[in-house]
N, C-alpha and C. Protein backbone atom coordinates (compact mmCIF):
# COMPACT_ATOMS: atom_id res chain seq x y z
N UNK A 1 151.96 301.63 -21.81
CA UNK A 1 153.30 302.08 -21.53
C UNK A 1 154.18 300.91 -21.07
N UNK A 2 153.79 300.19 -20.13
CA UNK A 2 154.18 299.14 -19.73
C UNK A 2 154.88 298.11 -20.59
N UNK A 3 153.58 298.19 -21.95
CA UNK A 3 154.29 297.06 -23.07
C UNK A 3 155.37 297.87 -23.97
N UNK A 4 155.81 298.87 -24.33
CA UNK A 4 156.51 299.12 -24.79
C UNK A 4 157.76 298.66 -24.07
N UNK A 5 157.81 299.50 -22.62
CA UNK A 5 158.92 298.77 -21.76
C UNK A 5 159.41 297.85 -22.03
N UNK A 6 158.56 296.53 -21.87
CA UNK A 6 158.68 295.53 -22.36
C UNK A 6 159.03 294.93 -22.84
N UNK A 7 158.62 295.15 -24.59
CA UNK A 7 159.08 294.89 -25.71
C UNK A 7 160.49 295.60 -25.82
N UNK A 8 160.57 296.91 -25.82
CA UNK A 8 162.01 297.45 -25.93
C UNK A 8 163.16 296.09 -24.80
N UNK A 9 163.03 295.70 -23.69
CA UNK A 9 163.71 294.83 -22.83
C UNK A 9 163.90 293.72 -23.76
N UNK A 10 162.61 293.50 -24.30
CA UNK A 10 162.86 291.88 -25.02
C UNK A 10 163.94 292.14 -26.29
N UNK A 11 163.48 293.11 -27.09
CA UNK A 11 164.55 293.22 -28.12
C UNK A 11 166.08 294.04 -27.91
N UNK A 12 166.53 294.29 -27.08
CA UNK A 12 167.68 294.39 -26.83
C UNK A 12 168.13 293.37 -26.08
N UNK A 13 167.34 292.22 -25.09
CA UNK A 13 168.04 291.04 -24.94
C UNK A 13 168.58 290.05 -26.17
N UNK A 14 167.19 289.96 -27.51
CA UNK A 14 167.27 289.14 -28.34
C UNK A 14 168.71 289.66 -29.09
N UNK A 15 168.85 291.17 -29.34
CA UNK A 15 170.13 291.76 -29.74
C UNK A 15 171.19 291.16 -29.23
N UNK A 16 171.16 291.19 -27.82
CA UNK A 16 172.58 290.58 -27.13
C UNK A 16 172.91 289.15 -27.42
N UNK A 17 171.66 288.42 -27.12
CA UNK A 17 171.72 287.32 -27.44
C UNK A 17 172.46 286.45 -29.03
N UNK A 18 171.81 287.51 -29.72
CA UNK A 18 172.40 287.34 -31.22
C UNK A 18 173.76 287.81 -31.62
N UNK A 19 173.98 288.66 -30.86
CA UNK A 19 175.86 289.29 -30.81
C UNK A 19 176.64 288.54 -30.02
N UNK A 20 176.04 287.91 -28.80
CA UNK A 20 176.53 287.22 -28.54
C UNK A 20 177.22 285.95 -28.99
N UNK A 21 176.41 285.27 -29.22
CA UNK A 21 176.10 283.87 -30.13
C UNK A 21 177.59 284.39 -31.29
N UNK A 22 177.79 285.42 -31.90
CA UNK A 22 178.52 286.03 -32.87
C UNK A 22 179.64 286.29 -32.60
N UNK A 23 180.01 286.94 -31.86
CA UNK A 23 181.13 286.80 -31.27
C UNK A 23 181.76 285.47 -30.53
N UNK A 24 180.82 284.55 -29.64
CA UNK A 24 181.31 283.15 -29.13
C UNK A 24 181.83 282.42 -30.82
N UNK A 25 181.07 282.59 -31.57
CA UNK A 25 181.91 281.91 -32.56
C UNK A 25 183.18 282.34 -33.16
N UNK A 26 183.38 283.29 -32.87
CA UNK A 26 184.48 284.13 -33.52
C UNK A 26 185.69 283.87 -32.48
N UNK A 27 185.15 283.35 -31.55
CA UNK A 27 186.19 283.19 -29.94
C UNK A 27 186.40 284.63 -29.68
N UNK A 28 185.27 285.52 -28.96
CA UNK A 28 185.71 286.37 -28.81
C UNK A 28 185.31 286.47 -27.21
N UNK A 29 185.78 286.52 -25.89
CA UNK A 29 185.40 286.30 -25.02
C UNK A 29 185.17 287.90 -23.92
N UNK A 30 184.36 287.66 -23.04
CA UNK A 30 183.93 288.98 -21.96
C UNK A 30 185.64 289.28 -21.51
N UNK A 31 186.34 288.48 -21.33
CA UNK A 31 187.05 288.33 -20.46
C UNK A 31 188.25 289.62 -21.29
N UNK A 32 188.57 289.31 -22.48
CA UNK A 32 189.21 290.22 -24.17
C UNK A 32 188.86 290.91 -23.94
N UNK A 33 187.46 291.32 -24.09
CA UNK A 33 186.73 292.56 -24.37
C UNK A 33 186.97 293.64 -23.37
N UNK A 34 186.96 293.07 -22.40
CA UNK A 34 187.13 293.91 -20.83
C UNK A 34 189.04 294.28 -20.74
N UNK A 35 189.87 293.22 -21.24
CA UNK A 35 191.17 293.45 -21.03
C UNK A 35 191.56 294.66 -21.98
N UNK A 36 190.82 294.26 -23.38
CA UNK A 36 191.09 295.54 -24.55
C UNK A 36 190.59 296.80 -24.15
N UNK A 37 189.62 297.07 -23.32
CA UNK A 37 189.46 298.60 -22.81
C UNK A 37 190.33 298.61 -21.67
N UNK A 38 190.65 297.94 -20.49
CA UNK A 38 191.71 298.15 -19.65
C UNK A 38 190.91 298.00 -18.37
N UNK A 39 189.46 296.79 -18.38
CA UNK A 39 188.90 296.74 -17.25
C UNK A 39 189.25 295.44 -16.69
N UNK A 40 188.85 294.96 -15.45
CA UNK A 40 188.63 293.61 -14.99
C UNK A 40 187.59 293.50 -14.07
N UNK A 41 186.90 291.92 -14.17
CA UNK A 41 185.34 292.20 -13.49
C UNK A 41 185.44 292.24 -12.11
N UNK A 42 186.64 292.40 -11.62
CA UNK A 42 186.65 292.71 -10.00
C UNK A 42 186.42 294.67 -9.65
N UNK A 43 186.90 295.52 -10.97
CA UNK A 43 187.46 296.63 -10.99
C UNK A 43 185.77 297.56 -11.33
N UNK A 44 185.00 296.29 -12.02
CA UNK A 44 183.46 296.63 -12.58
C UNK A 44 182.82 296.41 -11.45
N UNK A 45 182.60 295.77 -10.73
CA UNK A 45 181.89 295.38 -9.27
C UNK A 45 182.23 295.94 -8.34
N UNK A 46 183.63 296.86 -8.14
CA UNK A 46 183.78 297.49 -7.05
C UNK A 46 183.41 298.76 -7.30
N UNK A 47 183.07 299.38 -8.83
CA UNK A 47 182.35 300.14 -9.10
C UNK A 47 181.32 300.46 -9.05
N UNK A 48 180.66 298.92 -9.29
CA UNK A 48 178.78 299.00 -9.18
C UNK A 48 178.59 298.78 -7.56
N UNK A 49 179.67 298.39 -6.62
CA UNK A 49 179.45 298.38 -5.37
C UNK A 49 179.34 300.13 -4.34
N UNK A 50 180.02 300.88 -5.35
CA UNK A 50 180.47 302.25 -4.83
C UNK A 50 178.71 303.12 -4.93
N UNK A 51 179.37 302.47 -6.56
CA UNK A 51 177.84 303.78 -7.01
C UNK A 51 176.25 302.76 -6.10
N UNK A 52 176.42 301.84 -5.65
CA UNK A 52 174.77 301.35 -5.22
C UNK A 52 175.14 301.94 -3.70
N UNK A 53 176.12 302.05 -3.16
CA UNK A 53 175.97 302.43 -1.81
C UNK A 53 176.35 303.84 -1.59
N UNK A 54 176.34 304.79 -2.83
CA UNK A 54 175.80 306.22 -3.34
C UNK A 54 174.82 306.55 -2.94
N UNK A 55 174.03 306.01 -4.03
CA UNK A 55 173.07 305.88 -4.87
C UNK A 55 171.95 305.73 -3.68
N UNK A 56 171.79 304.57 -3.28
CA UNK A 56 170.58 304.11 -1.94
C UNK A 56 170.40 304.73 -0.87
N UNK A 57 171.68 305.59 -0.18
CA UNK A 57 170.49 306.74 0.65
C UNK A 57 169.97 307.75 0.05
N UNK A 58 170.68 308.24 -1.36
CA UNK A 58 169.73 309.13 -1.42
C UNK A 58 168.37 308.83 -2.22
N UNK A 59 168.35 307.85 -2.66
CA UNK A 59 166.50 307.03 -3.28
C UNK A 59 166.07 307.43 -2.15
N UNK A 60 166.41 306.54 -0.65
CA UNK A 60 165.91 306.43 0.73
C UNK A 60 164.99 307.92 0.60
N UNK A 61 166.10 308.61 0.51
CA UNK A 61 165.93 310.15 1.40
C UNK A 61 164.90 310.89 0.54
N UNK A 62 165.20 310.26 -0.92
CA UNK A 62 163.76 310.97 -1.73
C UNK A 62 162.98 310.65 -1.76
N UNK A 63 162.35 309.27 -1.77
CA UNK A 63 161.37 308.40 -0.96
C UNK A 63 160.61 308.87 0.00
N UNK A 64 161.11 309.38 0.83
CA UNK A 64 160.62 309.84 2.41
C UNK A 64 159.62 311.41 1.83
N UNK A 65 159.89 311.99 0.57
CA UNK A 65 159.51 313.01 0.54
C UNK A 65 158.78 312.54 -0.81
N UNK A 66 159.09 311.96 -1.33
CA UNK A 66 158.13 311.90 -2.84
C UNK A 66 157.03 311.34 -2.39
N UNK A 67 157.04 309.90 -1.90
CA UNK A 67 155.73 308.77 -1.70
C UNK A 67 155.10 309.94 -0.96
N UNK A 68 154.89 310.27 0.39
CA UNK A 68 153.48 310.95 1.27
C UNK A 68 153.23 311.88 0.16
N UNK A 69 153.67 312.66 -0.25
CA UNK A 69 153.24 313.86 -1.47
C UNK A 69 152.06 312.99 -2.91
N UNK A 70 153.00 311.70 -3.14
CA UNK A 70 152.16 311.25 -4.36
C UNK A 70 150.76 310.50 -3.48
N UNK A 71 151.28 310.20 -2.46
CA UNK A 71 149.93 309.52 -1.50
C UNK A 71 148.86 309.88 -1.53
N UNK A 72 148.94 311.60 -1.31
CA UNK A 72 148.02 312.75 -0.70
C UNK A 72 147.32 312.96 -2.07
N UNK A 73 148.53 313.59 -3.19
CA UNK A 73 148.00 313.70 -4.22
C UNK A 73 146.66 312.63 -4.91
N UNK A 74 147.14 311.42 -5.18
CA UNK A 74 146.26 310.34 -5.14
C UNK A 74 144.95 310.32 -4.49
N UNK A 75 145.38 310.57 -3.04
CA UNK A 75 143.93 310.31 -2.31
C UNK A 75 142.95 311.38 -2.81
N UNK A 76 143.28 312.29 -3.07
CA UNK A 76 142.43 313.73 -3.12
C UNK A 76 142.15 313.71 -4.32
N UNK A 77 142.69 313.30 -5.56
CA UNK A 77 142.66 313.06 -6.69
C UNK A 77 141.21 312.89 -6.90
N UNK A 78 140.26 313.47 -7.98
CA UNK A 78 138.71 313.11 -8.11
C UNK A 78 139.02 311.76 -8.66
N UNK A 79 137.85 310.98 -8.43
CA UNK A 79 137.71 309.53 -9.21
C UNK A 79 137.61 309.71 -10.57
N UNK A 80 137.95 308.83 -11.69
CA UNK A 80 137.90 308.39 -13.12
C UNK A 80 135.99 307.96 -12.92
N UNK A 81 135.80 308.33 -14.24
CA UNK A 81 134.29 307.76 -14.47
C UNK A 81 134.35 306.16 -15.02
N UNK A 82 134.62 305.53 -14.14
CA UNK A 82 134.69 303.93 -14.16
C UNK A 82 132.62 303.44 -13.60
């Protein structure tokens, strides 16, 4: 499972990488791209600043209740025939 992860990560970097590369020749810059939808990277970061300080108490708060549950589960779990 792990390597699929993986691989899927690697080939959508190599994707970017290659669109990238494609567009820099074309002079097409982050900076365009973001003005033509109507963003700016101060307006994107104060976004990803909102939603992570959302977002992190409630991981926290599910955390506190998922891990001891998968703990228990685990421990009690019969062994694999290793």
């Amino acid at each position: 499972m792990f390597y699929r992860i993986a691989a899927t990560i690697v080939k959508i970097g190599l994707a970017s990488l290659l669109l990238g590369v494609v567009l820099s020749t074309l002079n097409v810059t982050a900076e365009q791209v973001l003005a033509d939808i109507g963003l700016t990277p101060e307006r994107i970061l104060t976004w990803l600043q909102q939603g992570a300080s959302w977002a992190i108490p409630h991981i926290v708060l599910g955390a506190m209740v998922v891990l001891p549950v998968w703990i228990i589960i685990y421990l009690f779990r019969p062994p694999r025939g290793e």
